[in-house]
N, C-alpha and C. Protein backbone atom coordinates (compact mmCIF):
# COMPACT_ATOMS: atom_id res chain seq x y z
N UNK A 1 14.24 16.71 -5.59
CA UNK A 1 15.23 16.31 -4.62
C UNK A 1 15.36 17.42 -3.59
N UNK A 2 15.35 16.78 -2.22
CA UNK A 2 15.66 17.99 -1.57
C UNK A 2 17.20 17.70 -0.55
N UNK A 3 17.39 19.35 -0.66
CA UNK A 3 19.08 18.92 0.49
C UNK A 3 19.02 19.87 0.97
N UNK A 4 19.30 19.21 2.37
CA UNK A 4 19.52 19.73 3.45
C UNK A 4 20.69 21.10 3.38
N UNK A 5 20.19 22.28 3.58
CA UNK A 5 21.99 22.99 3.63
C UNK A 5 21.79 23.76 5.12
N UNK A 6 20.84 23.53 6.17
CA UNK A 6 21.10 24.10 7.39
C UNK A 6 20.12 23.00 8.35
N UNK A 7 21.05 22.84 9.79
CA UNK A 7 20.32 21.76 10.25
C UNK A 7 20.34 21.92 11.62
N UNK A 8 19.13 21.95 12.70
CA UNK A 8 19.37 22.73 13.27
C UNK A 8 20.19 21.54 15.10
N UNK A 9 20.17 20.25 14.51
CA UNK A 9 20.96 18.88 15.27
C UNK A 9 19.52 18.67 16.75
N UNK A 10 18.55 19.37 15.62
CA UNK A 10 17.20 18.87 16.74
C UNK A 10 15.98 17.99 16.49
N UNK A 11 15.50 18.79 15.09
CA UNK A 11 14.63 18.11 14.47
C UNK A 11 15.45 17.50 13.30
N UNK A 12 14.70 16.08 13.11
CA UNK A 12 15.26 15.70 12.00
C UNK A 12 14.57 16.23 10.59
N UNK A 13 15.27 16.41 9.87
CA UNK A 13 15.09 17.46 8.53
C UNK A 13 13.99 16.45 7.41
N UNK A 14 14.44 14.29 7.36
CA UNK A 14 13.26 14.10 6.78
C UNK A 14 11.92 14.81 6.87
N UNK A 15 11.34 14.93 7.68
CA UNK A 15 9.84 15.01 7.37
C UNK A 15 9.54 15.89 6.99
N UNK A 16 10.61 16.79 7.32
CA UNK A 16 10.25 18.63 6.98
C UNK A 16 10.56 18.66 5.53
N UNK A 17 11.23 17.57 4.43
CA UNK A 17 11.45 17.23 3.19
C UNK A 17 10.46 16.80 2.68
N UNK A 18 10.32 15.81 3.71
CA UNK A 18 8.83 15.35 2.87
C UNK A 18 7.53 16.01 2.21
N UNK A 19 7.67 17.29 3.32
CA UNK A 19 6.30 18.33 3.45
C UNK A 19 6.65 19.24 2.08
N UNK A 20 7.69 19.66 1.76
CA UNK A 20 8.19 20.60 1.65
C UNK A 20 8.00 19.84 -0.23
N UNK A 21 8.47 18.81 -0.43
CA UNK A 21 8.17 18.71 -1.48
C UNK A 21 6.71 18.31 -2.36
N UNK A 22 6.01 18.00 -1.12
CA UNK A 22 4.86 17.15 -1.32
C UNK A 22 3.92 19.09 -1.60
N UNK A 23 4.27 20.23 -0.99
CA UNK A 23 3.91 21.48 -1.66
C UNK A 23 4.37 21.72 -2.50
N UNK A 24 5.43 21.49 -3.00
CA UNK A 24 6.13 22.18 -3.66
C UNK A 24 5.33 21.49 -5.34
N UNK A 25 4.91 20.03 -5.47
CA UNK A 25 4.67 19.38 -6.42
C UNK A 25 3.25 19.70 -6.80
N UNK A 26 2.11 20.26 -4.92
CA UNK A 26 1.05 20.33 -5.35
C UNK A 26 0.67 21.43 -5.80
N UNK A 27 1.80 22.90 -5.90
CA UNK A 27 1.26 23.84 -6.39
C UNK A 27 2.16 24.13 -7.72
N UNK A 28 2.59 23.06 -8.76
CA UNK A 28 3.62 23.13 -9.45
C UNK A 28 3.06 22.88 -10.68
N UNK A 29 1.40 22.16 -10.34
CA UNK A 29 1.04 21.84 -11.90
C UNK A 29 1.25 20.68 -12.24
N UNK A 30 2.13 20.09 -12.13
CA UNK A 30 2.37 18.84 -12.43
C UNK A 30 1.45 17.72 -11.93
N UNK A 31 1.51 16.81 -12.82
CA UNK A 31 -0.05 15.95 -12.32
C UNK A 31 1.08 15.11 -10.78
N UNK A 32 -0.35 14.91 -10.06
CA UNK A 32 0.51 14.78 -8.40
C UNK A 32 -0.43 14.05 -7.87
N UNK A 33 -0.47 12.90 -7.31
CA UNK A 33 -1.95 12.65 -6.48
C UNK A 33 -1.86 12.77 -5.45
N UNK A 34 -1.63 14.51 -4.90
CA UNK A 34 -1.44 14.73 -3.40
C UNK A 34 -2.02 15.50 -3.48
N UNK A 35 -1.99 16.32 -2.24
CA UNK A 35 -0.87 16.25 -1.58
C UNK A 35 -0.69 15.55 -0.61
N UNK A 36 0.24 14.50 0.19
CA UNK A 36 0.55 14.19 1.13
C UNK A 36 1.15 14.44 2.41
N UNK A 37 1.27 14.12 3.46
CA UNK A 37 1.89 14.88 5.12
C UNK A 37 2.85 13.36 5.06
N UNK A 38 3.63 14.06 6.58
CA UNK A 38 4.21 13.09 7.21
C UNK A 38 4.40 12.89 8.55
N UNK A 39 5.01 12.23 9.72
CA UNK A 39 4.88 12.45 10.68
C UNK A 39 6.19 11.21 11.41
N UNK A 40 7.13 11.59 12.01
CA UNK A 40 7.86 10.92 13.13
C UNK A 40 7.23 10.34 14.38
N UNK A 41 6.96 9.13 14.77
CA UNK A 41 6.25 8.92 15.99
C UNK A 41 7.25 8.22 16.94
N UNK A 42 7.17 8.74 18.68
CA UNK A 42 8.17 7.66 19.37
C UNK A 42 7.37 7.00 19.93
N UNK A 43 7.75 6.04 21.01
CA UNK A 43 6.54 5.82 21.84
C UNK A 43 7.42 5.51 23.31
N UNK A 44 7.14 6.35 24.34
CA UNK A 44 7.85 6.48 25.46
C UNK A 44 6.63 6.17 26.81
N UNK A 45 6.63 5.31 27.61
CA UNK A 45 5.77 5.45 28.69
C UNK A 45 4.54 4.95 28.59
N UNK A 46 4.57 4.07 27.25
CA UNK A 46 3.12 3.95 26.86
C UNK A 46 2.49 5.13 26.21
N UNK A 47 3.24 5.91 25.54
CA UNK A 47 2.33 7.25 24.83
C UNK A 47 3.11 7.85 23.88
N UNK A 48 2.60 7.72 22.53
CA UNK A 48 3.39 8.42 21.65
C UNK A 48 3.39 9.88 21.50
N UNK A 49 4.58 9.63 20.83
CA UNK A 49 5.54 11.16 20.98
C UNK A 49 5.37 11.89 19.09
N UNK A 50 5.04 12.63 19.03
CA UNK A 50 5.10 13.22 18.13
C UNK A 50 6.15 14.19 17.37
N UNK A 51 6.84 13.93 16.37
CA UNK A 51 8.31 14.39 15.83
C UNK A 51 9.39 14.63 17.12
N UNK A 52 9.51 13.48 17.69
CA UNK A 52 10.97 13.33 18.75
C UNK A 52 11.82 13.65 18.61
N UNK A 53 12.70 14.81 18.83
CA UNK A 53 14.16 15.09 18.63
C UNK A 53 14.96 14.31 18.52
N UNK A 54 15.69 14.64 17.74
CA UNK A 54 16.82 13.33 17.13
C UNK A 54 17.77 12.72 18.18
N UNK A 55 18.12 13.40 19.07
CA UNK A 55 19.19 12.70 20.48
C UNK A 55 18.01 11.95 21.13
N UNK A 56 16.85 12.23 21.21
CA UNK A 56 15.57 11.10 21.62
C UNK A 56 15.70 9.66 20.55
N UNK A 57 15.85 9.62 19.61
CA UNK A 57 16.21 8.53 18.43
C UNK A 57 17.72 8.23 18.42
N UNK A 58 18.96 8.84 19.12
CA UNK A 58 20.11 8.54 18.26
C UNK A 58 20.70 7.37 19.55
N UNK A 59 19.88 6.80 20.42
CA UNK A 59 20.58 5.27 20.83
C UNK A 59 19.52 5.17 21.47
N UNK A 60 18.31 4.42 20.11
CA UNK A 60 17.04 3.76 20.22
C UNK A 60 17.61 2.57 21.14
N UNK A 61 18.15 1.31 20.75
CA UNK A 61 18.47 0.09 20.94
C UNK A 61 18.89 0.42 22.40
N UNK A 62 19.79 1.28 22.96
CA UNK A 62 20.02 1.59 24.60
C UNK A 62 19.58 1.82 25.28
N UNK A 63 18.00 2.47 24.82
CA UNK A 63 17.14 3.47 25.51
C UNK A 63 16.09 2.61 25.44
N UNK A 64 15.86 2.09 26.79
CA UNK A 64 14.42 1.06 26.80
C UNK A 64 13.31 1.99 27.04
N UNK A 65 13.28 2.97 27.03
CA UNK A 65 12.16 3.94 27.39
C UNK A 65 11.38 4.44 26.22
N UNK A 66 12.40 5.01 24.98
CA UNK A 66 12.18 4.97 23.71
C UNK A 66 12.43 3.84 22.90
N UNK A 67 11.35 2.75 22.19
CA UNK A 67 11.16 1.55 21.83
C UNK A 67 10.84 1.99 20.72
N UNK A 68 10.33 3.17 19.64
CA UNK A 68 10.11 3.35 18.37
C UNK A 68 10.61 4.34 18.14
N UNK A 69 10.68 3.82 16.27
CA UNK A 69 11.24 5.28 15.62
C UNK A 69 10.65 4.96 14.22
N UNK A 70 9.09 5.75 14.10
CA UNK A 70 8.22 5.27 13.34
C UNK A 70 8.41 6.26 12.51
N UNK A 71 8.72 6.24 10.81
CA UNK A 71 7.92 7.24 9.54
C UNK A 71 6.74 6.89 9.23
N UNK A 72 6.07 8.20 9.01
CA UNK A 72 4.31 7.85 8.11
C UNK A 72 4.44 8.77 7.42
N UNK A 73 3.77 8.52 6.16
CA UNK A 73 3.40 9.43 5.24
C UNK A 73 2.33 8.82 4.42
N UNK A 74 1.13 9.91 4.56
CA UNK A 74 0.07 9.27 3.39
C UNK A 74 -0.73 10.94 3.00
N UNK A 75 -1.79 10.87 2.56
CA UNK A 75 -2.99 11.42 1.98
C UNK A 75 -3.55 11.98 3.42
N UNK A 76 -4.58 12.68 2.91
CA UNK A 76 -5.72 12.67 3.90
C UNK A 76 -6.46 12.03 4.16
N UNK A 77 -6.51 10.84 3.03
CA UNK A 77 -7.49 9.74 3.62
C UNK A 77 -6.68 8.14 3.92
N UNK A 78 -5.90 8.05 3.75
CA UNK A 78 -4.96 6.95 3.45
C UNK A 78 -3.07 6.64 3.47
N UNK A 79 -2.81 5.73 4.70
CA UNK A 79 -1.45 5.91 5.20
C UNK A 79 -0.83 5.30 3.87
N UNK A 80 0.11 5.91 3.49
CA UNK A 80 1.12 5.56 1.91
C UNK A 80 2.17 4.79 2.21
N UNK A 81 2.47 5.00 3.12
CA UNK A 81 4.15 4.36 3.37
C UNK A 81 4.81 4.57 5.00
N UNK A 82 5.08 3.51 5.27
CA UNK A 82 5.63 3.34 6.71
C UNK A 82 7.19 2.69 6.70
N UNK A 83 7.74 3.20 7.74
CA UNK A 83 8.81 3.14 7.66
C UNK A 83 9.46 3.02 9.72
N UNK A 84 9.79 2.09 10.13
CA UNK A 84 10.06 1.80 11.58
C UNK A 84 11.30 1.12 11.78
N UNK A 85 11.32 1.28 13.05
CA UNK A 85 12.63 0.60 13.84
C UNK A 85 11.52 0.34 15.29
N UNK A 86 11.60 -0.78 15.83
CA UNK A 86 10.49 -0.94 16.88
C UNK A 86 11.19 -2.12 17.91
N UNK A 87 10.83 -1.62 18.96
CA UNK A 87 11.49 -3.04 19.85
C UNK A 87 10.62 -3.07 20.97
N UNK A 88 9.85 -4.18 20.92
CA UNK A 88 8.65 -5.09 21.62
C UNK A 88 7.59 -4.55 21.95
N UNK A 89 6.93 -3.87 21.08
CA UNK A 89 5.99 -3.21 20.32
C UNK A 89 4.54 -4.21 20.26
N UNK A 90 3.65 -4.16 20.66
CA UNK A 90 2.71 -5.44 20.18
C UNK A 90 1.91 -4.71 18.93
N UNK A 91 1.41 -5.68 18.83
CA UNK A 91 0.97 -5.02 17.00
C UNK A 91 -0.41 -3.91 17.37
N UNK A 92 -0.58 -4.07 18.56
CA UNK A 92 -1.75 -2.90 18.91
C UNK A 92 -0.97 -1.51 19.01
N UNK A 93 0.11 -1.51 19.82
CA UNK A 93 1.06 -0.53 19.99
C UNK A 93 1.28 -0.40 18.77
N UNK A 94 1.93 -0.86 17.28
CA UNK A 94 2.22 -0.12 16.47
C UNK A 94 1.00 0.22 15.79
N UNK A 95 0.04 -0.44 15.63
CA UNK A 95 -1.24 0.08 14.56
C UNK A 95 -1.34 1.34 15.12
N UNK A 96 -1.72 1.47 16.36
CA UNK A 96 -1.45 3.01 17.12
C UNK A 96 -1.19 4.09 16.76
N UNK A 97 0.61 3.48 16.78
CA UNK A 97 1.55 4.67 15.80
C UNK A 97 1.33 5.08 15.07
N UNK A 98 0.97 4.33 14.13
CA UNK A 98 0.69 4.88 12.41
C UNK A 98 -0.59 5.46 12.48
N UNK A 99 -1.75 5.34 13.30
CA UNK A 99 -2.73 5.62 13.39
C UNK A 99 -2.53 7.46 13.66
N UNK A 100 -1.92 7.55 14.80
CA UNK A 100 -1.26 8.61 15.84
C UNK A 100 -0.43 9.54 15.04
N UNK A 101 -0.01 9.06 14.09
CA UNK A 101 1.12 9.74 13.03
C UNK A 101 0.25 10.07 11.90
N UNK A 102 -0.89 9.27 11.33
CA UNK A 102 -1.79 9.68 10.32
C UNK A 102 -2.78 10.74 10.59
N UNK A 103 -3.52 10.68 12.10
CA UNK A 103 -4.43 11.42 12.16
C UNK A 103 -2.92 13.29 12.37
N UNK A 104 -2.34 12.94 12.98
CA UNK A 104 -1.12 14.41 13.27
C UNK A 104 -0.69 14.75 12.14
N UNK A 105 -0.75 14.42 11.13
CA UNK A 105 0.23 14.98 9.38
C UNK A 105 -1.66 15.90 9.29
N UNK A 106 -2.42 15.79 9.20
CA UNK A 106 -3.37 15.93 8.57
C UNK A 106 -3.97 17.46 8.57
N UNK A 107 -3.30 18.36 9.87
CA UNK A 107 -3.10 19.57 9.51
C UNK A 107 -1.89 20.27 8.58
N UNK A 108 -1.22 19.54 8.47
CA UNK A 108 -0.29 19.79 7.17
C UNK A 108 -1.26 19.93 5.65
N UNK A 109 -1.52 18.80 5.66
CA UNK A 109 -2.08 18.16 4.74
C UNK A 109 -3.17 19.64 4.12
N UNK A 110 -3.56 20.00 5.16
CA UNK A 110 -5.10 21.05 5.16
C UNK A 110 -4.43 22.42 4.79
N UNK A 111 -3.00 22.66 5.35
CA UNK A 111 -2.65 23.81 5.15
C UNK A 111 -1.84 23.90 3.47
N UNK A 112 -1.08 22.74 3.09
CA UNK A 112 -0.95 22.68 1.59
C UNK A 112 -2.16 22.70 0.56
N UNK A 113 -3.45 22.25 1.32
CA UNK A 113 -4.49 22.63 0.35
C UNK A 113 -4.67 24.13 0.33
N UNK A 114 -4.58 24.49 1.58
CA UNK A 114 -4.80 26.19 1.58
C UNK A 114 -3.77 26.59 0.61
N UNK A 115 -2.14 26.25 0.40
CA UNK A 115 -0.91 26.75 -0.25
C UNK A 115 -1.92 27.12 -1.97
N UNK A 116 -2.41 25.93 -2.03
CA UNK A 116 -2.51 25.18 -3.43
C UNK A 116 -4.04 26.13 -3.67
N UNK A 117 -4.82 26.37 -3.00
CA UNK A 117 -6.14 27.49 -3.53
C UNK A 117 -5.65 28.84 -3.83
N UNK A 118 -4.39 29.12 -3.12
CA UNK A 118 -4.64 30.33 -3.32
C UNK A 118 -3.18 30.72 -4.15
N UNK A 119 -1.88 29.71 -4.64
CA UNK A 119 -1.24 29.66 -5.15
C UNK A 119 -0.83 28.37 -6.38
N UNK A 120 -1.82 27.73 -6.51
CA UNK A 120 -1.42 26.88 -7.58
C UNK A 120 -1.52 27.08 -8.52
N UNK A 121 -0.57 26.81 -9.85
CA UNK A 121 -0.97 26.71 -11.53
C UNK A 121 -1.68 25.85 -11.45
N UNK A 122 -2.36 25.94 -13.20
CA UNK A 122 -3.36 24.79 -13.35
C UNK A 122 -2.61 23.48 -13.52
N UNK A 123 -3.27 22.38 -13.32
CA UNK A 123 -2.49 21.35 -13.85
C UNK A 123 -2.16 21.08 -15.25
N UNK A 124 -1.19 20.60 -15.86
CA UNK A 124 -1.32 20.62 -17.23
C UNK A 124 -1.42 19.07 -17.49
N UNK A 125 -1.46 18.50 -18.89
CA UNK A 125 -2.44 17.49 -18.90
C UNK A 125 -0.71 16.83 -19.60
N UNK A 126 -0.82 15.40 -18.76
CA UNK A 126 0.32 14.81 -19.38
C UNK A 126 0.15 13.08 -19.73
N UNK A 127 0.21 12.90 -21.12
CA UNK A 127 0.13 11.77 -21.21
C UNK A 127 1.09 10.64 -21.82
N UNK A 128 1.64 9.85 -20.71
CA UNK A 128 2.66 9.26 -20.97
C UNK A 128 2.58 8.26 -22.49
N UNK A 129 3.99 8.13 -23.26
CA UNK A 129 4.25 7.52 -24.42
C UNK A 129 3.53 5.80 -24.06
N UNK A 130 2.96 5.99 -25.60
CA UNK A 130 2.77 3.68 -25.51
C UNK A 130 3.63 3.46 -25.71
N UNK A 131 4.21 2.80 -24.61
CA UNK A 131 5.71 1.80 -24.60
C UNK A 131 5.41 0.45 -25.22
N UNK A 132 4.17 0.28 -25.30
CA UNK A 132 3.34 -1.66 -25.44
C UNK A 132 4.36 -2.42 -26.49
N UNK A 133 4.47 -1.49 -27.59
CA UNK A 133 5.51 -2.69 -28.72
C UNK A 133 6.71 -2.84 -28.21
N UNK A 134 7.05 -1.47 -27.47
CA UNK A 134 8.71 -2.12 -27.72
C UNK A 134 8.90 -3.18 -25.87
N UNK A 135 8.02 -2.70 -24.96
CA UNK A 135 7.79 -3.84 -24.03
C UNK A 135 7.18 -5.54 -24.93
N UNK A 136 6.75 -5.71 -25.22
CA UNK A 136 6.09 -6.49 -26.45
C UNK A 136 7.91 -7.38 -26.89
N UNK A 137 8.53 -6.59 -27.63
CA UNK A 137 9.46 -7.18 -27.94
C UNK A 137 10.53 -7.71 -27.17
N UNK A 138 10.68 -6.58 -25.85
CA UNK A 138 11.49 -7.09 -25.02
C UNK A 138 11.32 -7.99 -24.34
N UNK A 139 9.70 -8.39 -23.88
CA UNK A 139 9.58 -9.34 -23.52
C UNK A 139 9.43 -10.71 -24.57
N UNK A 140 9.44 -10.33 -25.96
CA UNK A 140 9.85 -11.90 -27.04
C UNK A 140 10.90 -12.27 -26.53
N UNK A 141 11.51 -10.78 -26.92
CA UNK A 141 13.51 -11.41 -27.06
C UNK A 141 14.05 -12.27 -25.68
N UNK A 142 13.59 -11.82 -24.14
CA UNK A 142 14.21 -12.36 -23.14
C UNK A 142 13.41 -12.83 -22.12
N UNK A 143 12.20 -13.31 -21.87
CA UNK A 143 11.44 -13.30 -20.93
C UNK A 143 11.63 -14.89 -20.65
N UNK A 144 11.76 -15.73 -21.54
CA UNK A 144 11.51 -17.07 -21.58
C UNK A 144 12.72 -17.35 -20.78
N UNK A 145 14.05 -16.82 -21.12
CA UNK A 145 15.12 -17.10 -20.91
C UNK A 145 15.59 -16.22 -19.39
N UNK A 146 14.89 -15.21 -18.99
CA UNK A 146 14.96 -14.56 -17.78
C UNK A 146 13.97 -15.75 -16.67
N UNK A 147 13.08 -16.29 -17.02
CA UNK A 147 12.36 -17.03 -16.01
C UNK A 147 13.14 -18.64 -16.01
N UNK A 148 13.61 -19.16 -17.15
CA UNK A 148 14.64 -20.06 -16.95
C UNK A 148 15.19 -19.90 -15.90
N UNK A 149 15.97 -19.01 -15.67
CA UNK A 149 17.31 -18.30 -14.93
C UNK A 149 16.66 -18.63 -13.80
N UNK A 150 15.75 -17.79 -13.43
CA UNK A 150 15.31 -17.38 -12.11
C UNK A 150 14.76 -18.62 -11.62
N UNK A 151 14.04 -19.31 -12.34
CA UNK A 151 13.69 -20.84 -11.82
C UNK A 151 14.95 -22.04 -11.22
N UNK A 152 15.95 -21.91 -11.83
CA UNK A 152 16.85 -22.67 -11.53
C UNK A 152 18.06 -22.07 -10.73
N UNK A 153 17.76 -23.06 -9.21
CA UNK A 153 18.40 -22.16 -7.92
C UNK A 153 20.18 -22.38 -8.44
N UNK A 154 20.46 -23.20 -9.47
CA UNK A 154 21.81 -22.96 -8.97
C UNK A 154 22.84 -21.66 -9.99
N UNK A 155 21.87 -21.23 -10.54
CA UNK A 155 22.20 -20.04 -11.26
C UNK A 155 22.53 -18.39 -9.94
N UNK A 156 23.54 -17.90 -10.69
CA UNK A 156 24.22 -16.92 -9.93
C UNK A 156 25.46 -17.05 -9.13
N UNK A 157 25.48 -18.66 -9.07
CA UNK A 157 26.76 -19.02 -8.45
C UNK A 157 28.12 -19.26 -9.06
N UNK A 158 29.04 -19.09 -8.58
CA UNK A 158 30.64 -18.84 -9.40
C UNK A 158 30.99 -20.42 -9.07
N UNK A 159 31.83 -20.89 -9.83
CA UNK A 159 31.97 -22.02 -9.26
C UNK A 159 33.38 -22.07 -8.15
């Protein structure tokens, strides 16, 4: 978990969380399939903006000039998770973004590998418990009676 305890009301502190833990996990040992980057994208003028100051984002909807307020975060080879606010955006304009935001995390990405050669523990080897029987049972005891439920729309209602 990370928290914020100094902020400087310019950059927004997500991404710098994101980074921050995504090192913190890859030189920790712990099995991780990262490390991952991240990246804020705007898009002003026809040209995206790379980590936009937050008064650039804080009256998206007013500001027809700034039309996005894109999160990315993935791998070095592969975008993980997106996250937007977009207004009349064509889907070329956003593939863009994420494109624009994937290839920009990727010196991050290079410099946590550097963190991780020259400061990581080894990984240690962790292998999660077989849950199979007691999933097994939970699904005897209630599964039949959970898809009942869910099949029949007039369930959930009070009368």
């Amino acid at each position: 978990m990370c928290t914020v305890l100094s902020h400087d009301l310019v950059n927004d502190p997500d991404i710098v969380a994101m980074i921050a833990a995504s090192a913190a996990l890859t030189i920790s040992g712990v099995p991780f399939c990262g490390p991952i980057g991240a990246a804020r994208v705007g898009f002003v003028d026809g040209e995206y903006v790379l980590n936009p100051e937050v008064s650039d984002m804080d009256h998206l909807r007013s500001n027809p000039e700034q039309r996005l307020d894109l999160v990315v975060a993935g791998t070095k080879d592969a975008v993980m998770m997106v996250r937007s606010e977009a207004y009349e955006l064509t889907e070329e304009e956003m593939l863009g973004a994420v494109k624009f935001g994937h290839e920009a995390m990727q010196p991050v990405i290079d410099l946590i590998i550097d963190l991780a050669e020259a400061a990581a523990k080894e990984p240690f080897d962790f292998q999660s418990p077989d849950y199979s029987a007691l999933y097994s049972r939970v699904a005897g005891l209630g599964e039949t009676a959970m898809r009942a439920a869910y099949a029949d729309p007039r369930q959930g209602r009070t009368p």
